[in-house]
C-alpha atoms as a PDB file:
ATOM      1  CA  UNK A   1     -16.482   7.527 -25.239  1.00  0.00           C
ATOM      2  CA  UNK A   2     -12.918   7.070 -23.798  1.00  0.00           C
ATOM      3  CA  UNK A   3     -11.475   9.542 -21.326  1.00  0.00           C
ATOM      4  CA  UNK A   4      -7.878  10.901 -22.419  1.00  0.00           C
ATOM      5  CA  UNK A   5      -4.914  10.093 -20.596  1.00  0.00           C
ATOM      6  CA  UNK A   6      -3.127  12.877 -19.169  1.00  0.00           C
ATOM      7  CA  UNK A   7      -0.643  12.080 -16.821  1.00  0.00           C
ATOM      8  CA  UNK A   8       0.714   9.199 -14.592  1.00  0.00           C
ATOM      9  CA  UNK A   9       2.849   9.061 -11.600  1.00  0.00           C
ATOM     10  CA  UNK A  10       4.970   5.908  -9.776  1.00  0.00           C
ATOM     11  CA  UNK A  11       6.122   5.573  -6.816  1.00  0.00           C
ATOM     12  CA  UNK A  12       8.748   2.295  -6.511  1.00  0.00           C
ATOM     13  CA  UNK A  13       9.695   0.124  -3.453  1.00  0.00           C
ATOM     14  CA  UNK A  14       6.905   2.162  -0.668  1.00  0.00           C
ATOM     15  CA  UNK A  15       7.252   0.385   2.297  1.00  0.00           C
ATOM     16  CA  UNK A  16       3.781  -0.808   3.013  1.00  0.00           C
ATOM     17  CA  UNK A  17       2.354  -3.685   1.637  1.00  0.00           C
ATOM     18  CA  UNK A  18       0.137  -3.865  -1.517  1.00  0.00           C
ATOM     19  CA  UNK A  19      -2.391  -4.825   0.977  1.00  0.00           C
ATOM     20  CA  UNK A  20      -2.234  -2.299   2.702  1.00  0.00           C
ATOM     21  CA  UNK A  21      -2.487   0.308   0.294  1.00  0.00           C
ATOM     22  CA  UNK A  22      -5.222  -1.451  -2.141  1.00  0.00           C
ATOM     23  CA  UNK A  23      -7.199  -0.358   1.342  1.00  0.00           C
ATOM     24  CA  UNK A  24      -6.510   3.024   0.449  1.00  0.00           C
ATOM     25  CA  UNK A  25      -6.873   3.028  -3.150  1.00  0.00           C
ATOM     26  CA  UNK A  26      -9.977   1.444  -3.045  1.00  0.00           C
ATOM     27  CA  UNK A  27     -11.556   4.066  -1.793  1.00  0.00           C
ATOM     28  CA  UNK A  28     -10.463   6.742  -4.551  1.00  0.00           C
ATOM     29  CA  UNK A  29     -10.302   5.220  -7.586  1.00  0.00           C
ATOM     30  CA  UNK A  30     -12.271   6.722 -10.234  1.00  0.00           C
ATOM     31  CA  UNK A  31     -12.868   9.918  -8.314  1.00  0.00           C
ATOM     32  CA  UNK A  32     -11.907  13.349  -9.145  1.00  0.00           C
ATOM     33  CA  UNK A  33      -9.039  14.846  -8.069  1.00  0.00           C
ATOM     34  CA  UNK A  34     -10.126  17.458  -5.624  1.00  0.00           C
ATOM     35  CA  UNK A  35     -12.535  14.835  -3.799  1.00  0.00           C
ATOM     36  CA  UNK A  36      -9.660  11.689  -3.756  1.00  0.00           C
ATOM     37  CA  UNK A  37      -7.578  14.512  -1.564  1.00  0.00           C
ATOM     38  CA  UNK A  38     -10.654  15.357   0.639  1.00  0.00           C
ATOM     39  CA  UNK A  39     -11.390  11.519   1.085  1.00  0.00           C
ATOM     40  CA  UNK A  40      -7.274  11.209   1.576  1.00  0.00           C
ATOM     41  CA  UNK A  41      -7.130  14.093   4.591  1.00  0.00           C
ATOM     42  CA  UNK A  42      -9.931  11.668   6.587  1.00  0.00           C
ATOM     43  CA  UNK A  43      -8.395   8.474   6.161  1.00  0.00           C
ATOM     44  CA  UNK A  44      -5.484   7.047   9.209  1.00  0.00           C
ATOM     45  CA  UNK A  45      -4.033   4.515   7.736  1.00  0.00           C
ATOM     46  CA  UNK A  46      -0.264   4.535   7.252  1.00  0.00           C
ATOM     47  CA  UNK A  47      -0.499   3.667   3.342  1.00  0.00           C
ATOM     48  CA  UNK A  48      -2.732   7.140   2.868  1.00  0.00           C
ATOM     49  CA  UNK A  49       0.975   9.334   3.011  1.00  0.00           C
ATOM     50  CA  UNK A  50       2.337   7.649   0.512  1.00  0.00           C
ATOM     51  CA  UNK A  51      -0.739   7.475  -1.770  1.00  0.00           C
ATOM     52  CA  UNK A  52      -1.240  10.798  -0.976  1.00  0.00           C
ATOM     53  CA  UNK A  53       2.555  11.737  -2.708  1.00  0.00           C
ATOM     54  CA  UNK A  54       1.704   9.857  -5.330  1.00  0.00           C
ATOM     55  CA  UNK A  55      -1.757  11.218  -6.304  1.00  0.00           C
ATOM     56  CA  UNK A  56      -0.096  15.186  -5.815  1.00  0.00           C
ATOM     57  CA  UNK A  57       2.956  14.105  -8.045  1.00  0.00           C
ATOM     58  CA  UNK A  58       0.460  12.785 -11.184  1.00  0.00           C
ATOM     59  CA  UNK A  59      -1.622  15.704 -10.558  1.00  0.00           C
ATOM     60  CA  UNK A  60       1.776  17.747 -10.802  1.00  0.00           C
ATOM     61  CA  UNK A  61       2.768  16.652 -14.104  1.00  0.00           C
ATOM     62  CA  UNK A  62      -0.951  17.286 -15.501  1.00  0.00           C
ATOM     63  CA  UNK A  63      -0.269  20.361 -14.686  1.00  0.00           C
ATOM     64  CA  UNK A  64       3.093  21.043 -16.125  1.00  0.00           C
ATOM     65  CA  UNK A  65       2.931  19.111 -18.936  1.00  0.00           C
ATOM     66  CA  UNK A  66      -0.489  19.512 -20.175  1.00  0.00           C
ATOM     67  CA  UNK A  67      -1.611  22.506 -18.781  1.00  0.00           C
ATOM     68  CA  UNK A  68      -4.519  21.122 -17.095  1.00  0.00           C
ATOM     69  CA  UNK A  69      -7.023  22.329 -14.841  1.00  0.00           C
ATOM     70  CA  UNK A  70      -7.322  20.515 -11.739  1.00  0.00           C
ATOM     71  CA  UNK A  71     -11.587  20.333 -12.146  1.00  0.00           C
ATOM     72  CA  UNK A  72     -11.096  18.281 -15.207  1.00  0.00           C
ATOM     73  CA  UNK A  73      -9.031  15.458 -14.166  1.00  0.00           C
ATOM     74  CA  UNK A  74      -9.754  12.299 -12.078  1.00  0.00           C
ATOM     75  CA  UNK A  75      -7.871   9.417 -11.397  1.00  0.00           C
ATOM     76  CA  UNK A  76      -8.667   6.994 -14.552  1.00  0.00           C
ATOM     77  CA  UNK A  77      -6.327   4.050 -13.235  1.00  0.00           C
ATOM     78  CA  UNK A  78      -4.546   3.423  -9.643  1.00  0.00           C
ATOM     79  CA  UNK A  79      -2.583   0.313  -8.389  1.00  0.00           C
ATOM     80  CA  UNK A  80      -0.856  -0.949  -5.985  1.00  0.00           C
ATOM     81  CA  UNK A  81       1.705  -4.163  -7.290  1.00  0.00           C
ATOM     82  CA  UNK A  82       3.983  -6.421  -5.373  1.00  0.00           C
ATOM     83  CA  UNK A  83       7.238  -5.427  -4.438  1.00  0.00           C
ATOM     84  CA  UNK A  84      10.454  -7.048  -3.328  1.00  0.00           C
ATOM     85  CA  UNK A  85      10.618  -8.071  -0.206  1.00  0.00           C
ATOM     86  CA  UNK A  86      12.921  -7.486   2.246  1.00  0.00           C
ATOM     87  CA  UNK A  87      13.344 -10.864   4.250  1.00  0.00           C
ATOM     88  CA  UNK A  88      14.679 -10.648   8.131  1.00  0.00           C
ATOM     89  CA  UNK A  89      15.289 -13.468  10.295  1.00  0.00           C
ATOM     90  CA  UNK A  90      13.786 -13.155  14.612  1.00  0.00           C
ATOM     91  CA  UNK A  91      15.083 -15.173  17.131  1.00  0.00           C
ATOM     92  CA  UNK A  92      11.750 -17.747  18.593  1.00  0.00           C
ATOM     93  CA  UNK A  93      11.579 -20.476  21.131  1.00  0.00           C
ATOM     94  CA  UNK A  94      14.240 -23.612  21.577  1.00  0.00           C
ATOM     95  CA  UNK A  95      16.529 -22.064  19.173  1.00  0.00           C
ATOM     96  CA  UNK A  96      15.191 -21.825  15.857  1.00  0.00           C
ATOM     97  CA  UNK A  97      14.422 -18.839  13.935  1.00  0.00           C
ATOM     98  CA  UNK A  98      11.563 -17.354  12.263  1.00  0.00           C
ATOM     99  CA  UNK A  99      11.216 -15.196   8.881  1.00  0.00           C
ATOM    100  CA  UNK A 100       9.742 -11.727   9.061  1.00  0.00           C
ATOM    101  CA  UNK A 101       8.858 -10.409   6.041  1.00  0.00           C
ATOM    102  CA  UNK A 102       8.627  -6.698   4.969  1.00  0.00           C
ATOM    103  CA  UNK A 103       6.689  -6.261   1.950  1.00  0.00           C
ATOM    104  CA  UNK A 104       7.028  -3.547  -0.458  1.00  0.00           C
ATOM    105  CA  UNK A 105       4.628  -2.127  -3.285  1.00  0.00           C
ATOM    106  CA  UNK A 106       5.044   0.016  -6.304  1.00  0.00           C
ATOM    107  CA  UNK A 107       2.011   2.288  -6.961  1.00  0.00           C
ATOM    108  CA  UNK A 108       0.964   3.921 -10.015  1.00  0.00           C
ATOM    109  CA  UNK A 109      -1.284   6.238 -10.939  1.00  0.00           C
ATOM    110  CA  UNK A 110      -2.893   7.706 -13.907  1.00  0.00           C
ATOM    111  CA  UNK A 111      -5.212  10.840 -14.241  1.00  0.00           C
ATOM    112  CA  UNK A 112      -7.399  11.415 -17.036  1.00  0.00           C
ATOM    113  CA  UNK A 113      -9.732  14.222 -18.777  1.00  0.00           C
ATOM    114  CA  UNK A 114     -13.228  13.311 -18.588  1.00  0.00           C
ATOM    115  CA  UNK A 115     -14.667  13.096 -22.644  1.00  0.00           C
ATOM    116  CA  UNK A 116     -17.434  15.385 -23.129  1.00  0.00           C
ATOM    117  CA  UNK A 117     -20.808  14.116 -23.839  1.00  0.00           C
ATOM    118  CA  UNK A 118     -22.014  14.634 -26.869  1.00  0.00           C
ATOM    119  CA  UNK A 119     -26.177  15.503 -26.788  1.00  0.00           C
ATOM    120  CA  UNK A 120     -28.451  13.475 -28.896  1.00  0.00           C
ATOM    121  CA  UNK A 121     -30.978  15.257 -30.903  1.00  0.00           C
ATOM    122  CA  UNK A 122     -34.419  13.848 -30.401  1.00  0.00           C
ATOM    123  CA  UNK A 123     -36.747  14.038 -34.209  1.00  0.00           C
ATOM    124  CA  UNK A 124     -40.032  14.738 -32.761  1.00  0.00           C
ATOM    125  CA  UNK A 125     -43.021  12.071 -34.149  1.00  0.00           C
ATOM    126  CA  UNK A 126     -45.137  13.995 -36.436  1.00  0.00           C
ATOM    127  CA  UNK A 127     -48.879  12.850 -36.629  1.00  0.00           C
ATOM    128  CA  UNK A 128     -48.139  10.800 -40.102  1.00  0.00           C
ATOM    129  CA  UNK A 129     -45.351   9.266 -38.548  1.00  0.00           C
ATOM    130  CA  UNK A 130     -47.460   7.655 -35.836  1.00  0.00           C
ATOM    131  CA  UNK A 131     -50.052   6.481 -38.365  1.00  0.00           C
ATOM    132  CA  UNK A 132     -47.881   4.715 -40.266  1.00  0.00           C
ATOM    133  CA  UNK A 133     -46.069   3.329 -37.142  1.00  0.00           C
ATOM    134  CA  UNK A 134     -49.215   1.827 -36.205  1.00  0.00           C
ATOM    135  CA  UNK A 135     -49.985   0.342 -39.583  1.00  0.00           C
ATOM    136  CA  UNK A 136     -46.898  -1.355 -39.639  1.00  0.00           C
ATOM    137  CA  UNK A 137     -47.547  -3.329 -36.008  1.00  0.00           C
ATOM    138  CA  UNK A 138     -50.758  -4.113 -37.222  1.00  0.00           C
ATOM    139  CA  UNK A 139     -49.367  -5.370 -40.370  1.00  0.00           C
ATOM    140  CA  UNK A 140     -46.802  -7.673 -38.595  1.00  0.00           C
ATOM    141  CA  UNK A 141     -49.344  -9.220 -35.981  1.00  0.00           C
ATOM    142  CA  UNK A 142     -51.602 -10.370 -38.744  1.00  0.00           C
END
């Protein structure tokens, strides 16, 4: 069964790299909502704030938009893609320069509904049934 797609969030040009935050987002992806903030609040990394926005944003619009109950969602799809970068230039030894680079990411994320499972209905094996199970194997190793 496929989960249905609820809401998604972005957050453009975050000054962190993708690196970086891919730490961060590797620890919550495919959790539920409530438990990706819990996991969040013990994490000190830089990229966490910023994930953080994000996540609280998507979880926002679920809730405006869809009316959803927090309980139900979980994050269905997060990622962290190159940005531009901003290029800088530091002075170094016997007059050259060197290039810093400061990265940049875009994040997205997407919540989802978890589908509920539908319950199989098991036909219990009546006597006969079994008989004529057996018959059959016996007929087929012969």
């Amino acid at each position: 069964m496929k989960s249905v797609l609820v809401s998604t969030a972005y957050a453009k040009y975050v000054r962190v790299s993708p690196r970086k935050v891919r730490q961060v987002i590797d620890l919550i992806r495919g959790e539920k909502i409530n438990q990706a903030l819990a996991i969040l609040t013990s994490i000190n990394k830089k990229a966490k704030v910023s994930v953080e926005k994000v996540l609280r944003s998507a979880l926002s619009n679920a809730k405006q938009n869809s009316q959803m109950l927090v309980d139900e969602l979980f994050i269905s799809k997060i990622t962290a893609d190159k940005g531009p970068t901003l290029k800088r230039y530091r002075a170094a030894a016997m007059g050259r320069a060197t290039m810093i680079r400061h990265r940049t990411s875009h994040l997205k994320v997407e919540l989802a509904k978890k589908p509920v499972k539908a319950t199989k209905t098991i036909k219990k094996e009546t006597v006969k049934d079994a008989a004529k199970r057996k018959t059959q194997k016996r007929r087929i190793r012969r």
